[in-house]
C-alpha atoms as a PDB file:
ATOM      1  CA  UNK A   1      71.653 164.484 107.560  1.00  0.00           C
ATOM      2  CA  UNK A   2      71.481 168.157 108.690  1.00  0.00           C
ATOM      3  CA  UNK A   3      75.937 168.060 108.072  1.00  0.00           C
ATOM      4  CA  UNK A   4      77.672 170.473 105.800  1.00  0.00           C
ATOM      5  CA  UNK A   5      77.801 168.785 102.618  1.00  0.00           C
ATOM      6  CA  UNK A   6      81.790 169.125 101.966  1.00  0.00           C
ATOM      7  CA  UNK A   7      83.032 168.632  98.275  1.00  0.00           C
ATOM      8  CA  UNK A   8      86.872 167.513  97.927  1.00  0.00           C
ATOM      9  CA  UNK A   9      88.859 167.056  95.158  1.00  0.00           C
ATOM     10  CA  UNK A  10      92.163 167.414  94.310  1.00  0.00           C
ATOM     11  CA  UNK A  11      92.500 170.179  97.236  1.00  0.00           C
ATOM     12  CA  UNK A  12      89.481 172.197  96.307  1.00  0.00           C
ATOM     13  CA  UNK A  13      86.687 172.262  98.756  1.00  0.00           C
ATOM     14  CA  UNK A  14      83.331 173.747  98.402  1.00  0.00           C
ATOM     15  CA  UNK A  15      79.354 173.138  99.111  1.00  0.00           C
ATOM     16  CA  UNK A  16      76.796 171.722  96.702  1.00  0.00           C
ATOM     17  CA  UNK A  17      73.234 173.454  96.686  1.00  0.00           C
ATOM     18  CA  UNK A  18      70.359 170.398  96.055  1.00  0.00           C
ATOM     19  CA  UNK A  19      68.893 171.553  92.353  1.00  0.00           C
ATOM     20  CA  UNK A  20      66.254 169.182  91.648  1.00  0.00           C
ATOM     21  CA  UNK A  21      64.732 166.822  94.801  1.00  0.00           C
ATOM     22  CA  UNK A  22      65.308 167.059  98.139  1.00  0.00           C
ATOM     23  CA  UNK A  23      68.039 166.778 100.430  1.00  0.00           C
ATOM     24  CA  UNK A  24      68.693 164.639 103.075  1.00  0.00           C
ATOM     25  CA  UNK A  25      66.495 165.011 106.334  1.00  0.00           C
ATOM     26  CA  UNK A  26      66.915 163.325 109.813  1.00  0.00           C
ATOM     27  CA  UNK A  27      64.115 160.410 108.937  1.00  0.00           C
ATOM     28  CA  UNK A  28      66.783 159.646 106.014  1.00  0.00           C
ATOM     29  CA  UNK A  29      68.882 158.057 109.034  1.00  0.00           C
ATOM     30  CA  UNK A  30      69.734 154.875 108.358  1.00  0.00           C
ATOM     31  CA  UNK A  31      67.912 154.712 105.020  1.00  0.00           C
ATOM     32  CA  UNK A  32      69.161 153.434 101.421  1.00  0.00           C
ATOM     33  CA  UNK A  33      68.799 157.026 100.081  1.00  0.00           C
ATOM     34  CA  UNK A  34      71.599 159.363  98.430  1.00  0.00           C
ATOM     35  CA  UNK A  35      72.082 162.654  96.893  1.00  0.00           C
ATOM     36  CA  UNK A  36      73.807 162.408  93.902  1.00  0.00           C
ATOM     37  CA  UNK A  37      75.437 165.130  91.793  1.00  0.00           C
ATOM     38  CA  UNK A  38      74.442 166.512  88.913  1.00  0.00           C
ATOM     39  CA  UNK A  39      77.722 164.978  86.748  1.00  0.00           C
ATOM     40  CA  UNK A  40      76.993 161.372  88.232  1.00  0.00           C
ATOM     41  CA  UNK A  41      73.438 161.468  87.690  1.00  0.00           C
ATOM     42  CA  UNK A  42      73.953 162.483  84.002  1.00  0.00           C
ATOM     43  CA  UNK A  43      76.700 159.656  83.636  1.00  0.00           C
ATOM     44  CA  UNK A  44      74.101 156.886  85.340  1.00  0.00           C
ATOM     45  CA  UNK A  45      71.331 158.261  83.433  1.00  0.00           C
ATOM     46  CA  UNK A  46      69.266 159.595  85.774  1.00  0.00           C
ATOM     47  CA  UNK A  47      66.784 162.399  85.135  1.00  0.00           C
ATOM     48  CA  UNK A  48      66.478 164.807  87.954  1.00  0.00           C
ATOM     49  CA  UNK A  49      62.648 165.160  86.663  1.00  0.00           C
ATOM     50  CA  UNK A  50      61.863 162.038  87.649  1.00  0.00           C
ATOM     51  CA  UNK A  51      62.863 161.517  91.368  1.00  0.00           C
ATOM     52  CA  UNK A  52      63.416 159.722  93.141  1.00  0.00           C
ATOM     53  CA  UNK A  53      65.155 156.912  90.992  1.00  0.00           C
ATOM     54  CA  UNK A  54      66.652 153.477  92.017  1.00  0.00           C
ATOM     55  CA  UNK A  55      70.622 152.758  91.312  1.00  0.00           C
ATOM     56  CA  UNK A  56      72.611 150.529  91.853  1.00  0.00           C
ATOM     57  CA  UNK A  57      76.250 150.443  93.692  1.00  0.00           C
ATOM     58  CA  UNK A  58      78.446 148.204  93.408  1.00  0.00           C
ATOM     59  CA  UNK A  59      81.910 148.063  94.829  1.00  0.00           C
ATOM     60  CA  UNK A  60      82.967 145.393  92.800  1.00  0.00           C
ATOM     61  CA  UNK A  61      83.068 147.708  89.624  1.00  0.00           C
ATOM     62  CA  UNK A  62      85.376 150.832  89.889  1.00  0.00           C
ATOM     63  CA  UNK A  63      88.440 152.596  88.451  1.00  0.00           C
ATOM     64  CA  UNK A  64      91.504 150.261  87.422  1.00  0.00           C
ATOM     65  CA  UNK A  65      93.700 152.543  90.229  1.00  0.00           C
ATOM     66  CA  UNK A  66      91.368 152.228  92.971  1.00  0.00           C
ATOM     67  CA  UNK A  67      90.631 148.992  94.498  1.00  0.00           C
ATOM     68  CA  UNK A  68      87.367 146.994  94.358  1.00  0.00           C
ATOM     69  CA  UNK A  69      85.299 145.806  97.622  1.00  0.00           C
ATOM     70  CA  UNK A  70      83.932 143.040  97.895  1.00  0.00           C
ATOM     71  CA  UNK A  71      80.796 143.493  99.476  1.00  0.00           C
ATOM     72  CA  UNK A  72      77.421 142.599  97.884  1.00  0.00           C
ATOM     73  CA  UNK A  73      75.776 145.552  95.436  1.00  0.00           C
ATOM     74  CA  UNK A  74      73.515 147.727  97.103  1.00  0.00           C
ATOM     75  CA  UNK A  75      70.440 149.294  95.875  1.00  0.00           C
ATOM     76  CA  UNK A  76      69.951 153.347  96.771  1.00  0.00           C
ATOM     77  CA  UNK A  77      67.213 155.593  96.117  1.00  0.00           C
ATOM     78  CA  UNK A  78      68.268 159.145  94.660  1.00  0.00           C
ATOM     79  CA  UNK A  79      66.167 161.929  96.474  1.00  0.00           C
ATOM     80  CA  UNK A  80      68.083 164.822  95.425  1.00  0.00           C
ATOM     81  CA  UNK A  81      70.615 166.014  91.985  1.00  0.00           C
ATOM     82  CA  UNK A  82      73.494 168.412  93.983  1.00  0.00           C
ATOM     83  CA  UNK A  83      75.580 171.247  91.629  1.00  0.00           C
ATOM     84  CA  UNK A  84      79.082 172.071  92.895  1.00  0.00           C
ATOM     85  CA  UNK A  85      79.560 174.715  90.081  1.00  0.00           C
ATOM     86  CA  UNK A  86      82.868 172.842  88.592  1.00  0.00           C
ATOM     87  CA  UNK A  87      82.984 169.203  87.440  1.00  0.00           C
ATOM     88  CA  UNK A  88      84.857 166.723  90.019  1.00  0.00           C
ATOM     89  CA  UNK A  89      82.992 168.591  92.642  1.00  0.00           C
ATOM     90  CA  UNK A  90      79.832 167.232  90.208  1.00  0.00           C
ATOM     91  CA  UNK A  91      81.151 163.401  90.455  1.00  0.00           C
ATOM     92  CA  UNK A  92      80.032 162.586  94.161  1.00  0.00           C
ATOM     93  CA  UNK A  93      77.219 161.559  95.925  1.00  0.00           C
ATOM     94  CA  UNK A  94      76.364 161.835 100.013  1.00  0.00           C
ATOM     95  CA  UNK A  95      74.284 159.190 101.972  1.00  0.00           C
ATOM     96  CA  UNK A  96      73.448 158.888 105.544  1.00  0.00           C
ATOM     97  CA  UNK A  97      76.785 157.883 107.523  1.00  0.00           C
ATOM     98  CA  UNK A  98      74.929 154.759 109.486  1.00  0.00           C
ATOM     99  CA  UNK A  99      73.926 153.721 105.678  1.00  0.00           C
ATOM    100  CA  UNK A 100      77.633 154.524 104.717  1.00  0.00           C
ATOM    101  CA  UNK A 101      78.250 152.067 107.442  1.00  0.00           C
ATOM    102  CA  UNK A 102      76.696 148.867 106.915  1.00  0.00           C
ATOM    103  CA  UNK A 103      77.343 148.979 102.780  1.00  0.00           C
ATOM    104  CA  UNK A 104      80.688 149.816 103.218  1.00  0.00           C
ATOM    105  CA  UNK A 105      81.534 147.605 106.400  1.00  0.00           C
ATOM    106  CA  UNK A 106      82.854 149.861 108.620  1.00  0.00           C
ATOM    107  CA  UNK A 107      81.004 149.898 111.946  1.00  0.00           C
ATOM    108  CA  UNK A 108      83.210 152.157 113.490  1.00  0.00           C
ATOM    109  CA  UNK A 109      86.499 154.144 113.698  1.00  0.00           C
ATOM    110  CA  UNK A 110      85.243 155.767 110.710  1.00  0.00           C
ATOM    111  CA  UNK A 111      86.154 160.083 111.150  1.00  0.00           C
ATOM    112  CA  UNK A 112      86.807 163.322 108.723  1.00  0.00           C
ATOM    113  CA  UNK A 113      88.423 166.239 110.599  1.00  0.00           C
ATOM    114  CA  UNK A 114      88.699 169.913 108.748  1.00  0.00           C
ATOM    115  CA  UNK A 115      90.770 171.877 109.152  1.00  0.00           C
ATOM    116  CA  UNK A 116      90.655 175.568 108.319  1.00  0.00           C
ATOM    117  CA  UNK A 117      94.186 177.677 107.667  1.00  0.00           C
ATOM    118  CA  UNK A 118      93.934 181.666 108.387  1.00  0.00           C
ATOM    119  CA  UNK A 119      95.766 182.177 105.333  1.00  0.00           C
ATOM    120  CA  UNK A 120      97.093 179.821 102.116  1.00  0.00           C
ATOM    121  CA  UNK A 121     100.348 181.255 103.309  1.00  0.00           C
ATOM    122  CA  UNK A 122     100.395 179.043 106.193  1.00  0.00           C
ATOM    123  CA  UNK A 123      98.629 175.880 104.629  1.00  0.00           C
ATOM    124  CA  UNK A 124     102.191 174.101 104.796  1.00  0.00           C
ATOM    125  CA  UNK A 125     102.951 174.525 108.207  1.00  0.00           C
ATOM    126  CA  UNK A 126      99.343 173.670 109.152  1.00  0.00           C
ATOM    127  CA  UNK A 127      99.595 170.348 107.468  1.00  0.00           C
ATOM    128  CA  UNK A 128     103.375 169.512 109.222  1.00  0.00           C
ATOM    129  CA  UNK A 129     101.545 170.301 112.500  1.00  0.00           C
ATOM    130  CA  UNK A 130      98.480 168.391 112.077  1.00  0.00           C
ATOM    131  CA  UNK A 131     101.094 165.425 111.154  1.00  0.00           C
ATOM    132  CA  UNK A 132     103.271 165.946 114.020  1.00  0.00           C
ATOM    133  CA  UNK A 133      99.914 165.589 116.185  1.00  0.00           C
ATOM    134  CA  UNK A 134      98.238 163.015 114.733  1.00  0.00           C
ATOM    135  CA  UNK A 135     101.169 160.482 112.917  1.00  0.00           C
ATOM    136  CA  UNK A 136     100.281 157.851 111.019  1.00  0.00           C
ATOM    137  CA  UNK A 137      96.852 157.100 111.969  1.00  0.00           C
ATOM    138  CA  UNK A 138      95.586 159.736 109.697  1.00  0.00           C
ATOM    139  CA  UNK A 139      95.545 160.337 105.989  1.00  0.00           C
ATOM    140  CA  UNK A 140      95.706 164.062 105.392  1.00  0.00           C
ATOM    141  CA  UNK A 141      94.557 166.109 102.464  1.00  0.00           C
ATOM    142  CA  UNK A 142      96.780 169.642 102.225  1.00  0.00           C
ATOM    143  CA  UNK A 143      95.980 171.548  99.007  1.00  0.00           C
ATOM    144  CA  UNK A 144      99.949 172.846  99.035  1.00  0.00           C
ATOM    145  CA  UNK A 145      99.974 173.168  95.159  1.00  0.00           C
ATOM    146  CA  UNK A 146      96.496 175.199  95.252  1.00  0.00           C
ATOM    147  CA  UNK A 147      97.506 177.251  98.119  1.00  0.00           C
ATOM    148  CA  UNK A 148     100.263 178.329  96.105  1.00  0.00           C
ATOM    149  CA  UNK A 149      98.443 179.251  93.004  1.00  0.00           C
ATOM    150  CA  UNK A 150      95.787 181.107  95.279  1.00  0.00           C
ATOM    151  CA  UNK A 151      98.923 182.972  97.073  1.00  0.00           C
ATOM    152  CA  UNK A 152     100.170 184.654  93.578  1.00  0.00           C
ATOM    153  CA  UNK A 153      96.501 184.757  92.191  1.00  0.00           C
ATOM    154  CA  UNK A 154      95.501 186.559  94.606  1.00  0.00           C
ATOM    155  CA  UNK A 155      98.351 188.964  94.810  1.00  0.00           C
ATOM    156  CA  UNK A 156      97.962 189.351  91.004  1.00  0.00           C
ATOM    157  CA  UNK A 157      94.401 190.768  91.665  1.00  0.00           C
ATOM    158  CA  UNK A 158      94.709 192.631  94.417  1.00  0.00           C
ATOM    159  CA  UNK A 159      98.029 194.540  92.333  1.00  0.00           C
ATOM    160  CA  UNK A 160      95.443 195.006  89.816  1.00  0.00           C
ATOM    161  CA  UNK A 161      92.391 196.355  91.830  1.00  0.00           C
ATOM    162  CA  UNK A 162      94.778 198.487  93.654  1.00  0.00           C
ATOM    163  CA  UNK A 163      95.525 200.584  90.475  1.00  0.00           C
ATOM    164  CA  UNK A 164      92.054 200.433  89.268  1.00  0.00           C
ATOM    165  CA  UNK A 165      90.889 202.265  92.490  1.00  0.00           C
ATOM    166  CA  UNK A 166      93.820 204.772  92.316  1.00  0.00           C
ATOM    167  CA  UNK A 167      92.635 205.425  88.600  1.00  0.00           C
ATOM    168  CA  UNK A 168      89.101 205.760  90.153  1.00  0.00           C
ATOM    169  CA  UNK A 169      90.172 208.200  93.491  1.00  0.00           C
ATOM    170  CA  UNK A 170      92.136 210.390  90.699  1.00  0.00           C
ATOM    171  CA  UNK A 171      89.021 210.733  88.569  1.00  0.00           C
ATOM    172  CA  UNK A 172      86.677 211.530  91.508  1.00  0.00           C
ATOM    173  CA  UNK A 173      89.418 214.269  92.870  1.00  0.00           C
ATOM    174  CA  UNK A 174      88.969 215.554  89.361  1.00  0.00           C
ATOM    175  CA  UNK A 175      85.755 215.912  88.866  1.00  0.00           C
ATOM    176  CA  UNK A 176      84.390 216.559  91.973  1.00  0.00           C
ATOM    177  CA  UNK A 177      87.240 219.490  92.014  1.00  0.00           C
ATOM    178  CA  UNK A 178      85.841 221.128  88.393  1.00  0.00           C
ATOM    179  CA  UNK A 179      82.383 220.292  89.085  1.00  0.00           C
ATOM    180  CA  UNK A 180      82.529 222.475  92.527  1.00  0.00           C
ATOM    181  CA  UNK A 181      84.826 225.099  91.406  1.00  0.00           C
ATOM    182  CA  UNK A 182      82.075 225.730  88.293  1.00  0.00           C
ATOM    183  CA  UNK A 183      78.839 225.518  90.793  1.00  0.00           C
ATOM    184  CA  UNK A 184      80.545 228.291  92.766  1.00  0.00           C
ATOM    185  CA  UNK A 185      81.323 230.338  89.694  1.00  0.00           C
ATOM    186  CA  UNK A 186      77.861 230.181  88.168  1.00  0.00           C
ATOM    187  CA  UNK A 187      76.549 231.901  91.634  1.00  0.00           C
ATOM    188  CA  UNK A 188      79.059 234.948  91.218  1.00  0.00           C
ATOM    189  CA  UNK A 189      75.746 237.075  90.970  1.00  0.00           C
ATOM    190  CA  UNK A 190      74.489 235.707  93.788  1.00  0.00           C
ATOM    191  CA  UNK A 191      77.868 236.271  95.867  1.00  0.00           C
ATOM    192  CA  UNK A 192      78.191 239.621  94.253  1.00  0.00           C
ATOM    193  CA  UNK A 193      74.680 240.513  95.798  1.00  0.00           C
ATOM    194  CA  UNK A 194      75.537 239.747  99.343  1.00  0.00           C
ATOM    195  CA  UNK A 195      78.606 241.530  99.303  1.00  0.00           C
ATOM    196  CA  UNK A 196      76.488 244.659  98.194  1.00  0.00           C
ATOM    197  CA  UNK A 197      73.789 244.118 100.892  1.00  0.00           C
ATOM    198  CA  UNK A 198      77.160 244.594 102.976  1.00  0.00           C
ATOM    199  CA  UNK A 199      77.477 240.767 103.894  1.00  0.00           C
ATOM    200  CA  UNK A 200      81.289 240.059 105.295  1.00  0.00           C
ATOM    201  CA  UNK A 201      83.471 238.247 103.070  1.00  0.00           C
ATOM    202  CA  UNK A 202      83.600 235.513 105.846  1.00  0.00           C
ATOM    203  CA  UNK A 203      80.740 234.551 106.079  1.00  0.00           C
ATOM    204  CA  UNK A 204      79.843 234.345 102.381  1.00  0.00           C
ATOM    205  CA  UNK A 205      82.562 232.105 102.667  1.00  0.00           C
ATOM    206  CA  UNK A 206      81.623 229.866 105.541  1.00  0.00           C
ATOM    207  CA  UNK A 207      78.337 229.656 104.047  1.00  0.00           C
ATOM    208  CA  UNK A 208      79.093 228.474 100.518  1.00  0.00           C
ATOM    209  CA  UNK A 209      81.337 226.040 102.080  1.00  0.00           C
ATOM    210  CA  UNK A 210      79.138 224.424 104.440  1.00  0.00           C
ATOM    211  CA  UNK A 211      77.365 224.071 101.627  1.00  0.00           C
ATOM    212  CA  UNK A 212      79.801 222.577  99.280  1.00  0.00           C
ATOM    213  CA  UNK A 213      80.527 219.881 102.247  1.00  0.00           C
ATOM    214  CA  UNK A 214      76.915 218.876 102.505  1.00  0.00           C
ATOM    215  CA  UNK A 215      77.156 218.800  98.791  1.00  0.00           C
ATOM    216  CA  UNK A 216      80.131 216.251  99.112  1.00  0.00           C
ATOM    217  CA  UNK A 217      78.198 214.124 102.088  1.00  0.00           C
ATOM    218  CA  UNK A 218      75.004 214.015 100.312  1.00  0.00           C
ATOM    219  CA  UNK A 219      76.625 212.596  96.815  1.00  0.00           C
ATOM    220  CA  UNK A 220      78.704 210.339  98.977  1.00  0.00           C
ATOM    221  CA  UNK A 221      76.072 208.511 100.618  1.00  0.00           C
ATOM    222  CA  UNK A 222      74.379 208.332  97.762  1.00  0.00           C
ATOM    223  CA  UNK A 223      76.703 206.922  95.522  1.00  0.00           C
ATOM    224  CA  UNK A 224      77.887 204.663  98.671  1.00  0.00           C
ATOM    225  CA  UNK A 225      74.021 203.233  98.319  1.00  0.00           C
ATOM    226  CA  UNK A 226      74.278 202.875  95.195  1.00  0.00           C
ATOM    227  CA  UNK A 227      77.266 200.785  95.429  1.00  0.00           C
ATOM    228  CA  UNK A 228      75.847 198.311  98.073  1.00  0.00           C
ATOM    229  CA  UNK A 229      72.791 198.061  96.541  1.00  0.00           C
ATOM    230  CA  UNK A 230      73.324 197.589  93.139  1.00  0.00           C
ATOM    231  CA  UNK A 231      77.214 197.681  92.500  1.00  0.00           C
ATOM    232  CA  UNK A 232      78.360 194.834  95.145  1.00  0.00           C
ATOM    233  CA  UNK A 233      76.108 192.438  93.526  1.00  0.00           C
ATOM    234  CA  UNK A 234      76.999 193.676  89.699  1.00  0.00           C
ATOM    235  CA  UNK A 235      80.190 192.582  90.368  1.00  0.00           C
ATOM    236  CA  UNK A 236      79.586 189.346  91.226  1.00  0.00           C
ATOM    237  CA  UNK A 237      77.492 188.660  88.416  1.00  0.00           C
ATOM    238  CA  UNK A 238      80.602 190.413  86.166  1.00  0.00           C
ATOM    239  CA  UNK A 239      82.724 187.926  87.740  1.00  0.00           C
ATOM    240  CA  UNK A 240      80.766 185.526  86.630  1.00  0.00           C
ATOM    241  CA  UNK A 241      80.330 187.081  82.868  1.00  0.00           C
ATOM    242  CA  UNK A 242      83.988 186.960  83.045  1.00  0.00           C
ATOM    243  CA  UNK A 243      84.594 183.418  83.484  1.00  0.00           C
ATOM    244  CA  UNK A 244      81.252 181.749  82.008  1.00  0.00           C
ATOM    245  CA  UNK A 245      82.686 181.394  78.595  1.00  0.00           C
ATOM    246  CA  UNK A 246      85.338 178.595  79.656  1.00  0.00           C
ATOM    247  CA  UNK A 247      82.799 177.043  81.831  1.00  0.00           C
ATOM    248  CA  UNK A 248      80.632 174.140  80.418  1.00  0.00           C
ATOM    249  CA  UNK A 249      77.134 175.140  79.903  1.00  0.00           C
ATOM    250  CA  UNK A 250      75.520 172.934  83.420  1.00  0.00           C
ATOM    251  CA  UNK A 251      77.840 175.021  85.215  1.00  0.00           C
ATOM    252  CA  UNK A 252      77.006 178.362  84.326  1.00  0.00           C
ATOM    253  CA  UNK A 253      73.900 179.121  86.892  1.00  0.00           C
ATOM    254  CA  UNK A 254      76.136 177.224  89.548  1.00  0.00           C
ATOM    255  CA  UNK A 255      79.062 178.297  89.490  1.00  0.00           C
ATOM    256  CA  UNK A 256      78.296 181.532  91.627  1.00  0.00           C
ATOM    257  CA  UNK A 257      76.129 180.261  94.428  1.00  0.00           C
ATOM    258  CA  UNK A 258      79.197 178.299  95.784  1.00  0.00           C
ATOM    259  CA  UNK A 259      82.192 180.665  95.085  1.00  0.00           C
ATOM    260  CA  UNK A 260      82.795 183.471  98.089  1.00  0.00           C
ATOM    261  CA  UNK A 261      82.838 186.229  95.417  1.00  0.00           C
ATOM    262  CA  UNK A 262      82.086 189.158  97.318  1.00  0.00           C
ATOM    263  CA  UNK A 263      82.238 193.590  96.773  1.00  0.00           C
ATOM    264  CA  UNK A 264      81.485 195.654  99.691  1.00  0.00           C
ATOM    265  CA  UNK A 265      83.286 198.116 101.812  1.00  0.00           C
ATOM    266  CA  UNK A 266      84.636 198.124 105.768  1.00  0.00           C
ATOM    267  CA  UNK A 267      84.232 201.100 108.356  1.00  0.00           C
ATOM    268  CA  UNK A 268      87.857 202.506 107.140  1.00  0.00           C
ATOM    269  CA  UNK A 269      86.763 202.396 103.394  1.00  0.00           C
ATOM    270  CA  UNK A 270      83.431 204.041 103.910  1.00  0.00           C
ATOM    271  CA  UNK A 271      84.813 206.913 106.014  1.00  0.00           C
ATOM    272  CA  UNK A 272      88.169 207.492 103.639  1.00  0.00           C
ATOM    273  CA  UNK A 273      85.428 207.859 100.594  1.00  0.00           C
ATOM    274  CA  UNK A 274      83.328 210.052 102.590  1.00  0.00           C
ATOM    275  CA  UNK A 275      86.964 212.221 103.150  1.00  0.00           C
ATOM    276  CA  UNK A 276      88.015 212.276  99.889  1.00  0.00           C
ATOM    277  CA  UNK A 277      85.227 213.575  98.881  1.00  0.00           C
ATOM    278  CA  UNK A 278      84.298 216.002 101.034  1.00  0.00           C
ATOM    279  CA  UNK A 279      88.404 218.011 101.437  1.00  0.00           C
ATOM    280  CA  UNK A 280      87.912 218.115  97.477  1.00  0.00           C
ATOM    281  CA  UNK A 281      84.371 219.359  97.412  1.00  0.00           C
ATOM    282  CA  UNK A 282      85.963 222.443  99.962  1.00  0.00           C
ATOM    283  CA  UNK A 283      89.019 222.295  97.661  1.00  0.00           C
ATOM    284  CA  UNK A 284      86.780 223.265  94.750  1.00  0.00           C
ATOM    285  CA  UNK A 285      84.676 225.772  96.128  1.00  0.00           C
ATOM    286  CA  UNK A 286      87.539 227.410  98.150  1.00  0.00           C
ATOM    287  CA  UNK A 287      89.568 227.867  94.804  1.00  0.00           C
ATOM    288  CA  UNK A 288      86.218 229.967  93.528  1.00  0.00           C
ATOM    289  CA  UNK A 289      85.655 231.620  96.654  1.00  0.00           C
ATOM    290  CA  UNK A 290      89.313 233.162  96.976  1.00  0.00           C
ATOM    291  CA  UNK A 291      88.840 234.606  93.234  1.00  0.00           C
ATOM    292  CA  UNK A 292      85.508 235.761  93.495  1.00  0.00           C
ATOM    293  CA  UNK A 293      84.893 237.213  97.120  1.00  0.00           C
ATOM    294  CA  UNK A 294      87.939 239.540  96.667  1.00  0.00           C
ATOM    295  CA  UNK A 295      86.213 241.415  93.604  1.00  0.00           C
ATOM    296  CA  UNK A 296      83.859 244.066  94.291  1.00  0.00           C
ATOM    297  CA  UNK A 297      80.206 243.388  94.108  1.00  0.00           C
ATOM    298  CA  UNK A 298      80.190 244.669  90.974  1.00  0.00           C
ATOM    299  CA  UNK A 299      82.765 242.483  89.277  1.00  0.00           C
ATOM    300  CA  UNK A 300      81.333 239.380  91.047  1.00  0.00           C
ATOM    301  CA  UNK A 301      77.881 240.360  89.370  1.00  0.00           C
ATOM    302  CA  UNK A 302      80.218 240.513  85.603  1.00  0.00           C
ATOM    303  CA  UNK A 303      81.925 237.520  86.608  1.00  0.00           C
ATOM    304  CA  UNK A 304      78.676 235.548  85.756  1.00  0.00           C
END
């Protein structure tokens, strides 16, 4: 009770969230109580409405390739329906490890170490080490073959979302550029006027120009809270648009509460963005400015 709730199969490893129930507390010590998943409770018949429900285990009965126990059927008391978010994850159940124990017959010895790799690109050597270390004593779990499809997966992706934010710098450059340059242009009159009220050429520059950057500051921030606020989690829930269709339907409003799916942006992003657009929001305006402030007042009052 009160331990991460690890799911493994075949490599993959995640966290159930309890969905109907409760899950296990520290008075559960001991106790004939389980949390089952959501698969196994559908496959023993067990509706997650009416908890908590009686079953039955016994070792005696299991799958041709895995071998039977025999030790007497035990009786345990669902208090809680677990979802994974993909279906093997779904075929478990947890129990307190002292109750573990005494139906299973182990009194002691019993242990599950995890171990975390920095990358999948080291997952191999991780496992050789850990078997160097601890020899025969252990059985050990190494999701090579997943590690490898996460390796070019991932690559695949981040290929992918590098040209999508290319395409996406190259349209901001764009039209932030145009977007500036025309602001400028539409206040020809008023740039006109201050050269005639004998205003230097300078500072009718420096002016418009501080301007234009505050411009460029202002709609970054904004658009940067925008993003965290309402684009980081769109894109989750896109991700999950994405992929919903191949999922089964009891998997659908799971799947996402136990995938790391993240969007969001570090220090260097946030202050590149920021850059970008403020040197093209100068860019802009400075392309205006050079036309316009070298025209006499009254062309810059015909030029709007």
């Amino acid at each position: 009770p009160g331990d991460t709730k690890r799911l493994e199969s075949h490599g993959e490893a995640g966290t159930g969230r309890i969905v109907a129930g409760r899950d296990l507390t520290e008075a559960d010590r001991g106790k004939r109580v389980a949390v089952i998943g959501q698969g196994f409770a559908r496959w023993a018949g067990i509706d997650p409405d009416k908890l908590p429900v009686e079953l039955t285990l016994d070792l005696t009965r299991t799958h041709p390739v895995i071998f039977a126990l025999e030790r007497p059927a035990t009786k345990l008391s669902i208090v809680g329906v677990y979802a994974s978010g993909y279906v093997f994850g779904d075929m478990q159940f947890f129990m307190p490890l002292d109750t573990f124990r005494g139906i299973y017959g182990v009194p002691q010895g019993l242990s599950w170490l995890y171990v975390k790799a920095d990358s999948a690109a080291n997952v191999p050597s991780v496992e050789r080490a850990i078997r160097a270390a601890l020899g025969d004593q252990a059985d050990i779990i190494a999701p090579t073959t997943v590690a490898e499809f996460q390796t070019t997966t991932t690559l695949s992706v981040l290929r992918l979302t590098a040209a999508g934010m290319a395409f996406s710098v190259l349209l901001l450059v764009v039209i932030v550029y145009f977007v500036m340059l025309l602001v400028v242009r539409q206040r020809a009159w008023e740039i006109g006027t201050l050269k005639a009220i004998g205003a230097p050429n300078g500072s009718i520059a420096a002016a418009f120009l501080a301007e234009a950057f505050a411009y460029g500051l202002a709609g970054s921030a904004l658009g940067l809270l925008l993003f965290l606020g309402v684009g980081a989690p769109l894109a989750k829930q896109t991700f999950g648009l994405a992929v919903g269709p191949f999922l089964p339907a009891q998997y659908k409003d799971t799947l996402l509460d136990v995938l790391s799916v993240s969007a969001g942006l570090d220090a260097g992003q946030l202050a590149l963005a920021v850059a970008v657009v403020a040197l093209v929001s100068l860019a802009g305006s400075t392309h205006s400015l050079l036309q316009i402030v070298q025209l006499s007042p009254l062309q810059a009052m015909r030029q709007e």
